[in-house]
N, C-alpha and C. Protein backbone atom coordinates (compact mmCIF):
# COMPACT_ATOMS: atom_id res chain seq x y z
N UNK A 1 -28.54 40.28 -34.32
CA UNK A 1 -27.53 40.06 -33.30
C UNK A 1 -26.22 40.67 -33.81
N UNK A 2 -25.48 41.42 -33.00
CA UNK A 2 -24.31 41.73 -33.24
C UNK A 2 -23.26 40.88 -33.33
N UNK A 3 -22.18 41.67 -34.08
CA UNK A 3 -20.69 40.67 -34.10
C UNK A 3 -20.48 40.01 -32.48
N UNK A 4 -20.78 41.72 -31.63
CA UNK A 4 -19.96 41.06 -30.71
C UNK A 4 -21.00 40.42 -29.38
N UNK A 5 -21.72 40.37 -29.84
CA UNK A 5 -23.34 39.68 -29.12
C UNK A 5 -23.16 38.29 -29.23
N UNK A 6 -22.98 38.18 -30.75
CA UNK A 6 -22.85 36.79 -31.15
C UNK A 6 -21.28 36.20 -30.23
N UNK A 7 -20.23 36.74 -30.56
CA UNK A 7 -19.02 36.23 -30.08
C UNK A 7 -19.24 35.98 -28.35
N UNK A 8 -20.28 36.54 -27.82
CA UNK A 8 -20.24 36.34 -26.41
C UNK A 8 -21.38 35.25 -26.14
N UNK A 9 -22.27 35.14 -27.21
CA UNK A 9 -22.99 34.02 -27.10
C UNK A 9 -21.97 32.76 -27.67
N UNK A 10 -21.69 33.07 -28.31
CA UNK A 10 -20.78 31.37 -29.18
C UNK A 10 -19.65 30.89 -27.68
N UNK A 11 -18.78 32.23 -27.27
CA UNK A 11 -18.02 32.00 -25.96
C UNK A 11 -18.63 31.60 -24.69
N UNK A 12 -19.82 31.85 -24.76
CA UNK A 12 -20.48 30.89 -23.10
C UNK A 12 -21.03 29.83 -23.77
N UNK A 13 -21.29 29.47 -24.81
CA UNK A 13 -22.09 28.61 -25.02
C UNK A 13 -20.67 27.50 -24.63
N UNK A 14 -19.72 27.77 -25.81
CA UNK A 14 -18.49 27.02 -25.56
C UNK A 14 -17.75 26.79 -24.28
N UNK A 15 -17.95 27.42 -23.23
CA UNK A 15 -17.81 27.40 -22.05
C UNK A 15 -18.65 26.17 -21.09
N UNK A 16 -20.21 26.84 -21.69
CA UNK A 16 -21.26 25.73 -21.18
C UNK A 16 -20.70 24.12 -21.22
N UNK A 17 -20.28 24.09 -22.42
CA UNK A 17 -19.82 22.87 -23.27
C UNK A 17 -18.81 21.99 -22.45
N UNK A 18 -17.23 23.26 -22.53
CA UNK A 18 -16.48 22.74 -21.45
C UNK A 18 -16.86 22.16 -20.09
N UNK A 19 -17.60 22.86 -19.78
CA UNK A 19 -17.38 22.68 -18.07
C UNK A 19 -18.42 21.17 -17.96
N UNK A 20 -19.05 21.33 -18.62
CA UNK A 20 -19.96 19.74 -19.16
C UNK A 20 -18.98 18.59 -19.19
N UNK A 21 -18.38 18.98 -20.53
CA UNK A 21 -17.38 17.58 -20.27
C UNK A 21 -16.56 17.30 -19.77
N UNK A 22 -15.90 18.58 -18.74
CA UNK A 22 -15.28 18.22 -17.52
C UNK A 22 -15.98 17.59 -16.40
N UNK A 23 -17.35 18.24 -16.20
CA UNK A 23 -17.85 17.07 -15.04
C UNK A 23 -18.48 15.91 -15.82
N UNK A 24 -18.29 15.44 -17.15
CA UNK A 24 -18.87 14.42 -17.04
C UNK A 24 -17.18 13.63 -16.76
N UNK A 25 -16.02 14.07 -17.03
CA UNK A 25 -15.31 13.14 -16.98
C UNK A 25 -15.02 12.84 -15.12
N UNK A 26 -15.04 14.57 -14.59
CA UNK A 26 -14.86 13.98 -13.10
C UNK A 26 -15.72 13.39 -12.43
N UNK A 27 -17.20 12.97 -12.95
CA UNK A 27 -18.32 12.06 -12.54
C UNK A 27 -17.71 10.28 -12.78
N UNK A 28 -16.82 10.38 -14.16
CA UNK A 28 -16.06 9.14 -14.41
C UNK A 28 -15.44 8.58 -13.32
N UNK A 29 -14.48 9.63 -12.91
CA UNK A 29 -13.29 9.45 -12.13
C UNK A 29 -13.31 8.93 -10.81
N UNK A 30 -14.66 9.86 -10.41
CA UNK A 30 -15.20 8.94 -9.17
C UNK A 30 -16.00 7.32 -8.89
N UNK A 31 -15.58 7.32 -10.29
CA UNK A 31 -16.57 5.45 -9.68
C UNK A 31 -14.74 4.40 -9.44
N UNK A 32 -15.71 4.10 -8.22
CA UNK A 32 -14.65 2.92 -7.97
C UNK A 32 -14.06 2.38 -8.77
N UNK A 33 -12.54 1.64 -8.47
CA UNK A 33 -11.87 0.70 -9.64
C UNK A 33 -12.42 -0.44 -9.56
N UNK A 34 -12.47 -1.37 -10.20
CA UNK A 34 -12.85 -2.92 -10.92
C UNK A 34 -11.59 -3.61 -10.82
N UNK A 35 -11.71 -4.52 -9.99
CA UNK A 35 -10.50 -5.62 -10.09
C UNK A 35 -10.99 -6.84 -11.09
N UNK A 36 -10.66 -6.10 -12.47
CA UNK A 36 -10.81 -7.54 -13.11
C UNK A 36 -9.70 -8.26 -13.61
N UNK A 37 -8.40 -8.51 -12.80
CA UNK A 37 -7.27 -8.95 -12.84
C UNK A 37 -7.81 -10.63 -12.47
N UNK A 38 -7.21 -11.64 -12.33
CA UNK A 38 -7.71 -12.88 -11.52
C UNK A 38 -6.68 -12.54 -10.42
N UNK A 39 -5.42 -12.21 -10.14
CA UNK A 39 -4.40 -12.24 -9.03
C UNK A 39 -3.85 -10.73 -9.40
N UNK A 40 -3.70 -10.15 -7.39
CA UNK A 40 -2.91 -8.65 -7.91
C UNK A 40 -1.92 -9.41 -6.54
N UNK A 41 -0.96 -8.68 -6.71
CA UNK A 41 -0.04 -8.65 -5.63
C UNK A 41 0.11 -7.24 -5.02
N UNK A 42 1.10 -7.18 -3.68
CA UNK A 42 1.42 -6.20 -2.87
C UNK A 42 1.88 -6.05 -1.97
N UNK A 43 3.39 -5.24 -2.00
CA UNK A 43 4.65 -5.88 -1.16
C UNK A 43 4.50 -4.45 -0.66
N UNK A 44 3.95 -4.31 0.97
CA UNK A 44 4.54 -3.09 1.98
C UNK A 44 5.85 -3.28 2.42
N UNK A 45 6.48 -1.93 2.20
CA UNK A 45 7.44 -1.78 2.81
C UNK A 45 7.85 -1.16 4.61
N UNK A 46 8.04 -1.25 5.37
CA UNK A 46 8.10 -0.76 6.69
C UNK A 46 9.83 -0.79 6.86
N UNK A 47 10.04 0.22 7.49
CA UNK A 47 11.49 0.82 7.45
C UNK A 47 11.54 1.93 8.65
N UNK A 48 10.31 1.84 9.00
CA UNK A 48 10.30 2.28 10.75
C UNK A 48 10.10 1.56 12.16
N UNK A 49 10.25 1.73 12.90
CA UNK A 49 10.34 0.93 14.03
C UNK A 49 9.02 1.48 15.29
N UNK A 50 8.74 3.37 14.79
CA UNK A 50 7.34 3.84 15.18
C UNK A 50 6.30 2.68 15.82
N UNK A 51 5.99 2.44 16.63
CA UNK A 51 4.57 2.02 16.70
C UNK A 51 3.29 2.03 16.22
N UNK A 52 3.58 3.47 15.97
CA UNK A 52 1.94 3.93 15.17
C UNK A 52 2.07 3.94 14.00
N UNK A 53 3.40 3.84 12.93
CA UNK A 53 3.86 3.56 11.57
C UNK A 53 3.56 1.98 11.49
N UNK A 54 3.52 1.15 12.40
CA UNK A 54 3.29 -0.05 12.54
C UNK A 54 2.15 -0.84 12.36
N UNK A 55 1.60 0.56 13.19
CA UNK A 55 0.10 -0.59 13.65
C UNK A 55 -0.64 0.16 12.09
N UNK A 56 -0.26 1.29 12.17
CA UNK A 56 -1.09 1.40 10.45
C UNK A 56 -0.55 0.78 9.21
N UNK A 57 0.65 0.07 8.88
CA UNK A 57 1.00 -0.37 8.25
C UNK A 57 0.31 -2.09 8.11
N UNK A 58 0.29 -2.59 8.99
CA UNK A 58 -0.64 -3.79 9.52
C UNK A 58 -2.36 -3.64 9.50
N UNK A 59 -2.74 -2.52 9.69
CA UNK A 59 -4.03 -2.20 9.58
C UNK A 59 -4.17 -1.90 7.84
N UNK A 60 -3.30 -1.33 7.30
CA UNK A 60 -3.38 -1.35 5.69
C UNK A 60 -3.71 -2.27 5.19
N UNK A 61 -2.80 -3.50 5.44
CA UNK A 61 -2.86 -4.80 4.85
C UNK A 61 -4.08 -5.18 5.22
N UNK A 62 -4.42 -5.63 6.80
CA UNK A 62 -5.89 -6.28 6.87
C UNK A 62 -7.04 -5.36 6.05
N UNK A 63 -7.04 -4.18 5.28
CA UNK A 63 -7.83 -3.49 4.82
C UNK A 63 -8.07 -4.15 3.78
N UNK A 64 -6.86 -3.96 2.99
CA UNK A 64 -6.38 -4.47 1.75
C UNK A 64 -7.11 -6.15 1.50
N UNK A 65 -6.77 -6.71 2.55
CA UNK A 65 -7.15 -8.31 2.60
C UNK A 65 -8.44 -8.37 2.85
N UNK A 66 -9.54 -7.30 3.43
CA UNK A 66 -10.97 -7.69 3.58
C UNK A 66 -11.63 -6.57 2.46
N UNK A 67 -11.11 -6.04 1.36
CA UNK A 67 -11.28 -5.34 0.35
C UNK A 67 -12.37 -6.30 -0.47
N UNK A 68 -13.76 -6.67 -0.43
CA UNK A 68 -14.59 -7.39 -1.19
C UNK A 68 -13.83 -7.39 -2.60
N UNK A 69 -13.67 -6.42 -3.47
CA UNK A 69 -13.54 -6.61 -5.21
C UNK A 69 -12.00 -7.53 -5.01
N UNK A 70 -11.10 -7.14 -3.67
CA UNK A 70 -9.83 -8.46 -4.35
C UNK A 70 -9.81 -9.56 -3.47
N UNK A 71 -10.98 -9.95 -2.85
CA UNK A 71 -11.10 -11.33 -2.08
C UNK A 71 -10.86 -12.55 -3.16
N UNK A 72 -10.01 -13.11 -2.27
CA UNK A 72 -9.42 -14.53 -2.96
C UNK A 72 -8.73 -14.49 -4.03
N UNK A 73 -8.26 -12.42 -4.43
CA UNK A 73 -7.41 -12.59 -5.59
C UNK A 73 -6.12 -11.75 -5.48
N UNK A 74 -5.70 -11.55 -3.78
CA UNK A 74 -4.57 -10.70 -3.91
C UNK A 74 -3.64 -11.29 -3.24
N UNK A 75 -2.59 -11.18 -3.08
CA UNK A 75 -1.13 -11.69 -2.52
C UNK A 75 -0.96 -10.67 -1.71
N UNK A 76 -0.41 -10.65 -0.57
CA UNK A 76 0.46 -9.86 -0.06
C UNK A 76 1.68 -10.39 0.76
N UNK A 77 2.95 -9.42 0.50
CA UNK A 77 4.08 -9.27 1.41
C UNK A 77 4.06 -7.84 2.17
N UNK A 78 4.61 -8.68 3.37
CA UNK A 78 5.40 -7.27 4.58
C UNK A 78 7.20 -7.20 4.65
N UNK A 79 7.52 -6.42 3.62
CA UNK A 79 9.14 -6.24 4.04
C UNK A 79 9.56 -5.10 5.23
N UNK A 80 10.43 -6.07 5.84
CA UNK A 80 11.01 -4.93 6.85
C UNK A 80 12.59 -4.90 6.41
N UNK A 81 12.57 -3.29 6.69
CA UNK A 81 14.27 -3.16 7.02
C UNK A 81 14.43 -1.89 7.40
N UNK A 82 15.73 -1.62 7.46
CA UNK A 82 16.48 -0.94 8.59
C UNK A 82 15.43 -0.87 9.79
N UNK A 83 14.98 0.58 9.93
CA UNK A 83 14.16 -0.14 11.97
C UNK A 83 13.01 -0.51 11.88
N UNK A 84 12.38 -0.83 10.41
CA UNK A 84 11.10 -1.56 10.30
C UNK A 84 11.27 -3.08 11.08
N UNK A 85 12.54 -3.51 11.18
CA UNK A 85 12.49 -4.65 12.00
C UNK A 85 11.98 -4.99 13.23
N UNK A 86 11.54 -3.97 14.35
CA UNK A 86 10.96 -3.38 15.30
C UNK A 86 9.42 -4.35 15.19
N UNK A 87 8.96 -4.33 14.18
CA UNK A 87 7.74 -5.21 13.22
C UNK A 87 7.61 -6.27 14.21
N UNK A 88 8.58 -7.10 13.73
CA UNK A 88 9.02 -8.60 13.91
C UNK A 88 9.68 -8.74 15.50
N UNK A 89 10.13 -8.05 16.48
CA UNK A 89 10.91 -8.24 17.27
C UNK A 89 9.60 -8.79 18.63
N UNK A 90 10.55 -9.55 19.31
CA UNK A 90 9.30 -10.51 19.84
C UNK A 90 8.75 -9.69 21.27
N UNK A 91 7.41 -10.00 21.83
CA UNK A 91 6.94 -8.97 22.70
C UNK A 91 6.77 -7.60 22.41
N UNK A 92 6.92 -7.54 21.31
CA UNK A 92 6.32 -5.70 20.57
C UNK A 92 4.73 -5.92 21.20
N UNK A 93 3.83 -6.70 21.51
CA UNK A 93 2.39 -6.27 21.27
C UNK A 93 1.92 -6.62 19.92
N UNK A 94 2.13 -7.09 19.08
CA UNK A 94 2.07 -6.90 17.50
C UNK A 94 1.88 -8.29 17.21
N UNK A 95 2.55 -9.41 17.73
CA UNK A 95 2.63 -10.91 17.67
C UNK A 95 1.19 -11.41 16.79
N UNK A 96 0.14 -11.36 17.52
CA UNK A 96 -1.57 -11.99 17.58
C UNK A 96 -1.53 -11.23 15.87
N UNK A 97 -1.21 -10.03 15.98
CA UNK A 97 -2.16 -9.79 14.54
C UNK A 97 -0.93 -10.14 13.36
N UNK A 98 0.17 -10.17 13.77
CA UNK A 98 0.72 -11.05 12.64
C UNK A 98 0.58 -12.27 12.21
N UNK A 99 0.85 -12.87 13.51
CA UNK A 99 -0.11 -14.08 12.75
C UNK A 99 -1.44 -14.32 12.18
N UNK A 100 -2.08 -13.33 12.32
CA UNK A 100 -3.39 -13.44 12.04
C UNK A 100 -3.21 -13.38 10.02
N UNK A 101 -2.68 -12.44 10.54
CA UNK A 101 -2.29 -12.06 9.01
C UNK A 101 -1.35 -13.10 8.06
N UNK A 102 -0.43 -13.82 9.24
CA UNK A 102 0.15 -15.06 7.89
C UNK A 102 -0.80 -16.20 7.86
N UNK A 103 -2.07 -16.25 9.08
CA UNK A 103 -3.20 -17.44 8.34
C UNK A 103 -3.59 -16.55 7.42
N UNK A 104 -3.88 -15.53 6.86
CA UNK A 104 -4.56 -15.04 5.84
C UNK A 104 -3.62 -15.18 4.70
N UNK A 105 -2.27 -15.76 4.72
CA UNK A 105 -1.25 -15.65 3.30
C UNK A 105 -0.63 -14.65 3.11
N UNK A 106 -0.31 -13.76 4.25
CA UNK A 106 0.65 -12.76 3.97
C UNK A 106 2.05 -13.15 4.40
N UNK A 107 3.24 -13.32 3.73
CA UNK A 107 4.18 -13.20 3.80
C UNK A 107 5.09 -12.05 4.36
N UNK A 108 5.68 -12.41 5.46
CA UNK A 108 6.49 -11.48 6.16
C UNK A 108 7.84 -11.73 6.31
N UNK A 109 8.46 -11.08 6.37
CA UNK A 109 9.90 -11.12 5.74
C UNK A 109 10.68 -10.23 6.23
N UNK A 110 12.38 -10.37 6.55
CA UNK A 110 12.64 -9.60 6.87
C UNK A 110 14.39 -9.23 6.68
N UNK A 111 15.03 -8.27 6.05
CA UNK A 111 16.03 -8.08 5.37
C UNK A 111 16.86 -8.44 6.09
N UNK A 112 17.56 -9.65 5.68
CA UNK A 112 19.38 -9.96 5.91
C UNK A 112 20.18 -8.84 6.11
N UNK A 113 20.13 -7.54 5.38
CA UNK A 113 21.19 -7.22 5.70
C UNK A 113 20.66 -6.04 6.65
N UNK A 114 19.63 -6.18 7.23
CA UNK A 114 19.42 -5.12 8.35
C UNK A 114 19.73 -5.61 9.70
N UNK A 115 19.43 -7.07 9.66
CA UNK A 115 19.80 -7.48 10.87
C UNK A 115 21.69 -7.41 11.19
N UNK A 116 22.01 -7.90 9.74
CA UNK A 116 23.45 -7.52 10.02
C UNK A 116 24.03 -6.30 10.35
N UNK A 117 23.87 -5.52 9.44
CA UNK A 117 24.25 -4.10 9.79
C UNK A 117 23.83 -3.67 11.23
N UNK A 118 22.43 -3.88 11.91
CA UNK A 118 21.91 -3.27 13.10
C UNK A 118 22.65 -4.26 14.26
N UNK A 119 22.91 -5.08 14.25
CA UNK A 119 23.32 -6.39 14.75
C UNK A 119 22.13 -6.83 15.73
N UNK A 120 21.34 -7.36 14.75
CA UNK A 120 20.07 -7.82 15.68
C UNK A 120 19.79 -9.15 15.54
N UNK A 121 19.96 -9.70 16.43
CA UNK A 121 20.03 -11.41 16.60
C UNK A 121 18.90 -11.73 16.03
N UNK A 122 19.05 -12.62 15.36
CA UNK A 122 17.50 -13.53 14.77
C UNK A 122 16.42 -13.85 15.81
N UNK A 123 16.94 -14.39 16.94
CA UNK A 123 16.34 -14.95 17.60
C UNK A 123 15.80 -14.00 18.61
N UNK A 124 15.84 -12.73 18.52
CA UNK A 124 14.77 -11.87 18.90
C UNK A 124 13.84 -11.44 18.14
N UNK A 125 13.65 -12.40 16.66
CA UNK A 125 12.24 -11.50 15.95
C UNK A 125 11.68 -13.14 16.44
N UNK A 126 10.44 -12.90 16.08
CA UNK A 126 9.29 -14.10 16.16
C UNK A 126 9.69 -15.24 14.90
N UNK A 127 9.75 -16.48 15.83
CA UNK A 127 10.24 -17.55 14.40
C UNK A 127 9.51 -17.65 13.40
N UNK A 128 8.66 -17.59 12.95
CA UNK A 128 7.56 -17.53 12.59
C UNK A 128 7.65 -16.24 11.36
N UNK A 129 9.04 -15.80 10.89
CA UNK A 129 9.13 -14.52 9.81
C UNK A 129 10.53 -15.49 9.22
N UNK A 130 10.17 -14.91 7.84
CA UNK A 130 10.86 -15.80 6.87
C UNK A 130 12.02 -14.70 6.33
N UNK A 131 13.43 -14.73 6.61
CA UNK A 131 14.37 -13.83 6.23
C UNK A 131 14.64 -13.77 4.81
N UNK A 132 14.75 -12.81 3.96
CA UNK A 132 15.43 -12.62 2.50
C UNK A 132 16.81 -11.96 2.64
N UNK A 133 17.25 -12.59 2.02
CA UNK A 133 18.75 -11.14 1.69
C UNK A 133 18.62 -10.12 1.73
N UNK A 134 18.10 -9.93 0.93
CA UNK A 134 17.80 -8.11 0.95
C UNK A 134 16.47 -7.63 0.74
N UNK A 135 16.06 -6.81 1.60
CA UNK A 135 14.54 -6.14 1.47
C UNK A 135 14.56 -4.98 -0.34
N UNK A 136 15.05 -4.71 -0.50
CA UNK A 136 15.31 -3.78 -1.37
C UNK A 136 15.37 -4.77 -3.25
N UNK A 137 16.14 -5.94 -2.82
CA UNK A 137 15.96 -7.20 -4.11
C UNK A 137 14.77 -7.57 -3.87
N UNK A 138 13.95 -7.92 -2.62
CA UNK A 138 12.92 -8.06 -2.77
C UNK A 138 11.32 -7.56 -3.25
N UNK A 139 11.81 -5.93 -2.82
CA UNK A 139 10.96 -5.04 -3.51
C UNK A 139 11.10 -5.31 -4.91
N UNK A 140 12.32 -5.48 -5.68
CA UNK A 140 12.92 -5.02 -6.93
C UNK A 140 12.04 -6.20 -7.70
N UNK A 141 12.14 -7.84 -7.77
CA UNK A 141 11.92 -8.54 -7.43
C UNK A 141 10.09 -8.46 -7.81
N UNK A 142 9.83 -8.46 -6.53
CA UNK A 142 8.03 -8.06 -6.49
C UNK A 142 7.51 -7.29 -7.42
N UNK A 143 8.03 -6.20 -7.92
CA UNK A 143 7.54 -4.84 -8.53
C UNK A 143 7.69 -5.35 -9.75
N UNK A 144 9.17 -6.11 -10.07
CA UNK A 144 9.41 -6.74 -11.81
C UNK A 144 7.89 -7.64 -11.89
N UNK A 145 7.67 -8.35 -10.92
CA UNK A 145 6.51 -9.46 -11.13
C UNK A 145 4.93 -8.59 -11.50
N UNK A 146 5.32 -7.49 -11.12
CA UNK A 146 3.65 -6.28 -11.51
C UNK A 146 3.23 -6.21 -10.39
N UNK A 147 3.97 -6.49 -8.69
CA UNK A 147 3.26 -6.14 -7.87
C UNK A 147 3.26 -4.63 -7.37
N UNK A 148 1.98 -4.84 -7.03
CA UNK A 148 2.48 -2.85 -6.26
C UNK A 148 2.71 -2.59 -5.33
N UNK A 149 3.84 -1.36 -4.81
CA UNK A 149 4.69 -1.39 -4.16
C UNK A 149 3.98 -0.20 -3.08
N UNK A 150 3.52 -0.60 -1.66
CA UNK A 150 2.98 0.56 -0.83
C UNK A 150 4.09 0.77 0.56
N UNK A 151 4.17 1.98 0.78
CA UNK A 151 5.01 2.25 1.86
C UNK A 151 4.62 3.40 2.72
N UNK A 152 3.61 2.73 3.79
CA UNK A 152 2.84 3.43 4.42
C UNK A 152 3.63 4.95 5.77
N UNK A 153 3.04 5.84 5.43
CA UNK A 153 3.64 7.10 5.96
C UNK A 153 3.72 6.98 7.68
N UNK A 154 4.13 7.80 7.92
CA UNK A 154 3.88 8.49 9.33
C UNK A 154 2.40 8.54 9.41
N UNK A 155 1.23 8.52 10.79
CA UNK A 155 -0.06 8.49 10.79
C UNK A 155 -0.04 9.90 10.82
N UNK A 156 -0.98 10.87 10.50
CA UNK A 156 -1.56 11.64 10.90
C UNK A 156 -2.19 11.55 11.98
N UNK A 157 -1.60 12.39 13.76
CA UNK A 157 -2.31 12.28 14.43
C UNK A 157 -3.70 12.70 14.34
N UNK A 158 -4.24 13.14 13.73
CA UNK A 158 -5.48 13.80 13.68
C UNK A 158 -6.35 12.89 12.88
N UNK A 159 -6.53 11.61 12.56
CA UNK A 159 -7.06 11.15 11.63
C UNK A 159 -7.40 9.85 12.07
């Protein structure tokens, strides 16, 4: 075998090698995560007033909440602010599945100082939402505690 016979055998072989333990690691990568936490938390943020930013933001959570691996071990909050308040405002259509969602233990909430700044009377969100000072201390707040922090996009119409 030649020098350079050999150098092109040793270089694919080493190649062979690579690309091996790259798919064995991206064969890793694809197995599901393991919730072996006992409690996770998870504070959405909503800061639009969209409808369809809405109803997928609410459809996240019930995802999240019928997720088999974190049944009976996750927390969740819904913060609203600036026109995420839209959420909470009464006769949106939205009412039935919020509550559905605070018998399930989700906490909904909604920033003091958005209502002030927007000047939006309390008594047009649903009584039934528990106000904080600030949505933003509350994130701060949640996230110090190790919860994770999701803030669901614009939908893709196409999806």
């Amino acid at each position: 075998m030649t020098m350079t016979t050999r150098r092109a055998f040793v270089g694919a072989a080493l190649t062979t090698l690579a690309l091996m333990a790259c798919g064995a690691a991206r064969a890793e990568d694809t197995a599901p995560a393991v919730a072996t936490k006992a409690h996770y938390g998870a504070i959405f943020q909503i800061d639009s007033g969209s409808p369809g930013v809405i109803k997928k933001t609410l459809n996240n959570i019930e995802n999240l909440l019928h997720d088999p691996r974190l049944k009976g071990k996750v927390q969740v909050e819904l913060i609203a602010n600036a026109q995420g308040f839209a959420v909470y405002v009464k006769n949106n259509g939205f009412e039935k599945k919020l509550q559905a969602l605070q018998q399930q233990g989700v906490l909904l909430a909604q920033c003091a100082n958005t209502l002030r700044e927007l000047h939006v009377d309390r008594n047009d969100l649903y009584p039934f939402i528990t106000v904080v000072p600030s949505g933003m201390g509350e994130i701060t707040i949640r996230e110090a505690e190790g919860w994770a922090y999701i803030h669901p996009s614009t939908p893709n119409p196409g999806l």
